[in-house]
C-alpha atoms as a PDB file:
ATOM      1  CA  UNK A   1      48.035 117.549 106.184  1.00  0.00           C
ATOM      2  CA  UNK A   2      50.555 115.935 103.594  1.00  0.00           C
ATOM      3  CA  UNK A   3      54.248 115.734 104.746  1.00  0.00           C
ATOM      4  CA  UNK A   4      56.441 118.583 102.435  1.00  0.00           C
ATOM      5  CA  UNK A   5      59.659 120.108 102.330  1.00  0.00           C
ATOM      6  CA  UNK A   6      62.881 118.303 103.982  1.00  0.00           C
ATOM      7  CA  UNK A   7      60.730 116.711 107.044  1.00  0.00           C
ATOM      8  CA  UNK A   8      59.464 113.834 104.621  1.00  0.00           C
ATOM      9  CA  UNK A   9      62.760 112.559 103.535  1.00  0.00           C
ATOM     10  CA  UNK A  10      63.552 112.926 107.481  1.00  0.00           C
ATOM     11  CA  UNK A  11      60.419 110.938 108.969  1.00  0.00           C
ATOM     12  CA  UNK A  12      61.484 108.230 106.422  1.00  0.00           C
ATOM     13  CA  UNK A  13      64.701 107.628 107.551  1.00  0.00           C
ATOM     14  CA  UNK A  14      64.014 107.551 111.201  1.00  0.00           C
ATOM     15  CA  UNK A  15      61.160 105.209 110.157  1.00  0.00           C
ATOM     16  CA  UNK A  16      63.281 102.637 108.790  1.00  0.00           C
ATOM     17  CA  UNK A  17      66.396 103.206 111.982  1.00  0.00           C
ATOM     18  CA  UNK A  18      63.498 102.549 114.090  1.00  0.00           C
ATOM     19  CA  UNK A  19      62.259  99.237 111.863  1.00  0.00           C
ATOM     20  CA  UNK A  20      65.901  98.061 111.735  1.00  0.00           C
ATOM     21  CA  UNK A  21      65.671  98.029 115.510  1.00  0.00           C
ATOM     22  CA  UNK A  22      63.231  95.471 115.631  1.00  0.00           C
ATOM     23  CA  UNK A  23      63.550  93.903 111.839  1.00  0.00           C
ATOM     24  CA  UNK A  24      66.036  92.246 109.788  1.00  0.00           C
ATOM     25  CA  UNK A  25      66.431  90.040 106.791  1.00  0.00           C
ATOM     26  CA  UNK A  26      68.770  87.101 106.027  1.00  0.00           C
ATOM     27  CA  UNK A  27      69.924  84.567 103.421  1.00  0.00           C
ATOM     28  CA  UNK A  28      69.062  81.021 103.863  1.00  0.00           C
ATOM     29  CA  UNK A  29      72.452  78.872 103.220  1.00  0.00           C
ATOM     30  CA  UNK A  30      72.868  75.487 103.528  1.00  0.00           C
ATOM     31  CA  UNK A  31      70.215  72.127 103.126  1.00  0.00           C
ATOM     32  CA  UNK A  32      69.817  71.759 106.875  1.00  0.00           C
ATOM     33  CA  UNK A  33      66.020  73.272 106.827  1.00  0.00           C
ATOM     34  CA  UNK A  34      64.468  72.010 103.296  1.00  0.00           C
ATOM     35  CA  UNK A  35      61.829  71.487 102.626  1.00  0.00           C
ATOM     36  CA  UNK A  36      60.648  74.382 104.402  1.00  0.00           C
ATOM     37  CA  UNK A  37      63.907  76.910 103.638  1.00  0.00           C
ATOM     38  CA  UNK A  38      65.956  75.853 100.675  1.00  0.00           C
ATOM     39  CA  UNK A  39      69.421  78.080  99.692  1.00  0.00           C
ATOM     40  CA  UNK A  40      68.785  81.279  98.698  1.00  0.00           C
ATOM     41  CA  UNK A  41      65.460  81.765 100.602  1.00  0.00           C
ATOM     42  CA  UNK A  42      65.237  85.708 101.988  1.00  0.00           C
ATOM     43  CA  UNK A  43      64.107  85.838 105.640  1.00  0.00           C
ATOM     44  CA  UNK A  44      62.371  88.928 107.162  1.00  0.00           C
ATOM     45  CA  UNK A  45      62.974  88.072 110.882  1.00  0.00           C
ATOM     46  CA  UNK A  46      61.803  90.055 114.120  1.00  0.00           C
ATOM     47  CA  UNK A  47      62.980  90.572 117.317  1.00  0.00           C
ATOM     48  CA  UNK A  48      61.123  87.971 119.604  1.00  0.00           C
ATOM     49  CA  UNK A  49      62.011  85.666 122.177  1.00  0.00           C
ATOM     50  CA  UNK A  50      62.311  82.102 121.264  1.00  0.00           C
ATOM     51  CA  UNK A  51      59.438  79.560 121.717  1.00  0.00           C
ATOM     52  CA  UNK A  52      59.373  76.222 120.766  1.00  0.00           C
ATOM     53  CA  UNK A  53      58.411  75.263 117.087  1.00  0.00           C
ATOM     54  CA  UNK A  54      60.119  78.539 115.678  1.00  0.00           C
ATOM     55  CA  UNK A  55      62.141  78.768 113.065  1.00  0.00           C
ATOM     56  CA  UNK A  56      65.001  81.637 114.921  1.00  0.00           C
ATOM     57  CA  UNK A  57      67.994  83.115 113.720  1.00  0.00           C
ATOM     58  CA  UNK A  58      70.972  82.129 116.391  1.00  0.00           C
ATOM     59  CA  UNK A  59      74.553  82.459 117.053  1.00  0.00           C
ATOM     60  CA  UNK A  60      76.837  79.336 115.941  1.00  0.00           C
ATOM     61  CA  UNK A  61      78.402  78.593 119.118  1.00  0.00           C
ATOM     62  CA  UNK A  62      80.982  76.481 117.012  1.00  0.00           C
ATOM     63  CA  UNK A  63      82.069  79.654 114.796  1.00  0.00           C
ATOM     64  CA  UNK A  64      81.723  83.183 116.345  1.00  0.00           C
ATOM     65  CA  UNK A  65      80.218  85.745 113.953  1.00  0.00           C
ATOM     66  CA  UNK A  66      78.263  82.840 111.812  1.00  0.00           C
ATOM     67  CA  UNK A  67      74.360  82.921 112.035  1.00  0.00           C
ATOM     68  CA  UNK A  68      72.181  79.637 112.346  1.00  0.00           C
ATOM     69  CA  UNK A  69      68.540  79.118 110.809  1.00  0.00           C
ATOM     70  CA  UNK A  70      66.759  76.445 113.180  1.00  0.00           C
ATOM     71  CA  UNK A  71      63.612  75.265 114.493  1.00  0.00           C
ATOM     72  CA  UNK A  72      63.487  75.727 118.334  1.00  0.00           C
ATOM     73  CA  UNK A  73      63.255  71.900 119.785  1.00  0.00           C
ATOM     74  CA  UNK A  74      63.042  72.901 123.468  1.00  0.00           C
ATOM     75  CA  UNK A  75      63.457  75.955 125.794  1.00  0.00           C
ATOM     76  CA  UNK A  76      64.527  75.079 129.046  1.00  0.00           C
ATOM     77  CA  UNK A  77      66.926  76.124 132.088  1.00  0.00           C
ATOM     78  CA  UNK A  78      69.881  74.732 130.314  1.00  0.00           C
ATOM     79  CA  UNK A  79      68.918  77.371 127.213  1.00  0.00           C
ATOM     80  CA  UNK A  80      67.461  77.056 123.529  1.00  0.00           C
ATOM     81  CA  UNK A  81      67.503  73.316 121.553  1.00  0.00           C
ATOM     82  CA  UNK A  82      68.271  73.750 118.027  1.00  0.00           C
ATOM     83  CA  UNK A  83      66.754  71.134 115.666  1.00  0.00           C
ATOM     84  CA  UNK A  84      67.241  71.289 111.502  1.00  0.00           C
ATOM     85  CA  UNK A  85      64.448  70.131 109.901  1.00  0.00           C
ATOM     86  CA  UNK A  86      66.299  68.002 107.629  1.00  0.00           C
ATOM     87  CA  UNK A  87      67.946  65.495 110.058  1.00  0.00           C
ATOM     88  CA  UNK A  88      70.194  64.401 107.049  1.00  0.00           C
ATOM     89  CA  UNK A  89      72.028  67.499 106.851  1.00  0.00           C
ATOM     90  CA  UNK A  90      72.128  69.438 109.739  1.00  0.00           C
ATOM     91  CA  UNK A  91      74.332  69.865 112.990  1.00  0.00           C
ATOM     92  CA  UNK A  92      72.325  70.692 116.166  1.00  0.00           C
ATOM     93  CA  UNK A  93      72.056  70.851 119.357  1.00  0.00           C
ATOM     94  CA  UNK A  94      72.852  67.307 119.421  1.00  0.00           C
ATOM     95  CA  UNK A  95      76.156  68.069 118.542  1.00  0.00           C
ATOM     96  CA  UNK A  96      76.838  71.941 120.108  1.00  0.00           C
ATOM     97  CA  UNK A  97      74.291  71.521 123.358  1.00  0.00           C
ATOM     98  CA  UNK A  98      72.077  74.378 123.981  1.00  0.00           C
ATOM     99  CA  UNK A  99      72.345  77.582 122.940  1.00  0.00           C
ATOM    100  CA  UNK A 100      72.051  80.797 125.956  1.00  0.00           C
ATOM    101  CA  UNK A 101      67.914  82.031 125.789  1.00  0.00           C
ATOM    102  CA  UNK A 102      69.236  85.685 125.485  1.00  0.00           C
ATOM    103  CA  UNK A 103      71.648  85.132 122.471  1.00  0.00           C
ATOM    104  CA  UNK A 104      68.271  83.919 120.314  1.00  0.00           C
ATOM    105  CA  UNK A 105      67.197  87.281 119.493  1.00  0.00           C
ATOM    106  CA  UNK A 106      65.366  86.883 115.978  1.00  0.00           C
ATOM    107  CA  UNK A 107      62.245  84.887 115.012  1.00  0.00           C
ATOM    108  CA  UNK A 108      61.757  84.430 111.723  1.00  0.00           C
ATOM    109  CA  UNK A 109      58.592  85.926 110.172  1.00  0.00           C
ATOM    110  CA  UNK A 110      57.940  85.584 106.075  1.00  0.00           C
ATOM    111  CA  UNK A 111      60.177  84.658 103.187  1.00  0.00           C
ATOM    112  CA  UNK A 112      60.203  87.277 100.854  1.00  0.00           C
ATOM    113  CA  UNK A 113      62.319  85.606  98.046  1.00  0.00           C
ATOM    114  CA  UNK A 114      61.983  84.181  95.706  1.00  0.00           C
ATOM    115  CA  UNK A 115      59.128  85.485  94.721  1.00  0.00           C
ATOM    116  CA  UNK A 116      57.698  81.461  93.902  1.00  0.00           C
ATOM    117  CA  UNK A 117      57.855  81.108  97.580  1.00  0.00           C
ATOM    118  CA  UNK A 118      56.836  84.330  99.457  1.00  0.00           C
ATOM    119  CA  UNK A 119      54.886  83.212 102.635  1.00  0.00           C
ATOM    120  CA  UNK A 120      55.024  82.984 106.113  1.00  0.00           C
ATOM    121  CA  UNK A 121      57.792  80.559 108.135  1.00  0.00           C
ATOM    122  CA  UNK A 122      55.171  78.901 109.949  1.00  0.00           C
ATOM    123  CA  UNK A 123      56.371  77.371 113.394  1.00  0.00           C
ATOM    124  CA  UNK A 124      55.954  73.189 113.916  1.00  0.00           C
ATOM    125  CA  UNK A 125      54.613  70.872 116.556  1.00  0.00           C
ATOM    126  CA  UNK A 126      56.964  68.368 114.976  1.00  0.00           C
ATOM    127  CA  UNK A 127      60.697  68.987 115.702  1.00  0.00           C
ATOM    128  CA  UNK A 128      63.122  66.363 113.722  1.00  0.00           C
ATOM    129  CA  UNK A 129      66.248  65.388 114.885  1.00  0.00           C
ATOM    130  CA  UNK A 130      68.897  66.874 112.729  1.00  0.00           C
ATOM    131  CA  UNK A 131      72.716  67.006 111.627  1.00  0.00           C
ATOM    132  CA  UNK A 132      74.613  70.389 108.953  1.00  0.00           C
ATOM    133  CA  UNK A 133      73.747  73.681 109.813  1.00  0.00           C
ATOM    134  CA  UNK A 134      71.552  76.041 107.361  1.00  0.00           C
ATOM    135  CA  UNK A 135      73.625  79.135 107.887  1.00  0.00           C
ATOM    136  CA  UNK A 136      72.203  83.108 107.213  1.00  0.00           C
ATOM    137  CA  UNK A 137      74.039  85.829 105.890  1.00  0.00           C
ATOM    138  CA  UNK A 138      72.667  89.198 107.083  1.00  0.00           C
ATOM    139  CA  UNK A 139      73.858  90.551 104.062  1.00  0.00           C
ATOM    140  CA  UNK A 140      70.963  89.102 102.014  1.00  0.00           C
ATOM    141  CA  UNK A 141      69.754  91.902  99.759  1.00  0.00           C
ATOM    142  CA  UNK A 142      65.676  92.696  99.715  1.00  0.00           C
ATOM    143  CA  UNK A 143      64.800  92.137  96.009  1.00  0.00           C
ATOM    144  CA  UNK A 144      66.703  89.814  94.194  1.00  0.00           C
END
């Protein structure tokens, strides 16, 4: 039986409250993650626990409110080791420690912009050492 009347427009919204729950999309900023995520690369990221080789979205413990893109280098009793993948530009764990297990929240899933590069953010064996951080903005728009 096709959805009519007012309950369509209602199932939709409550569909996407409920996705927003357990999806989100950022904007890649900063060089600290190229090749793999360059500036202005759109995330769609999930709500997962971190495992190593991820790439996760995580709180800059340097700047409250500020989002990090990294790879996961280690999880361990001490918490969640950040690594950029571009050693040359990005600040890590090597310089801010570990990061708290339960404040690493998102995995990232697929870039969905530009369209040149829509794919999956596949997670890596090979962690680099890093230094500058690749920073997200939630804000990032979904087409565009």
């Amino acid at each position: 039986m096709p959805l009519r009347g007012p309950s369509w427009p209602l199932l939709a919204l409550l569909a996407v409250l409920v996705a927003r729950r357990w999806l989100d999309v950022v904007e890649v900023r900063g060089r600290s993650m190229a090749p793999g995520l360059l500036p202005g690369d759109r995330l769609l990221v999930v709500r997962a626990r971190p495992r190593p080789g991820d790439v996760v979205l995580a709180p800059d413990p340097r700047r409250p409110g500020r989002e990090l893109i990294k790879r996961v280098g280690a999880v361990d009793a001490r918490g969640v080791h950040l690594r950029g993948d571009n050693p040359a530009a990005s600040t890590d764990a090597r310089a801010f420690g570990a990061v708290s297990i339960d404040a690493v929240r998102w995995r990232a899933l697929a870039r969905y912009w530009p369209a040149a590069r829509i794919g999956r953010v596949r997670p890596s064996a090979v962690i680099d050492e890093g230094g500058e951080s690749a920073c997200a903005f939630p804000e990032a728009l979904f087409g565009g």
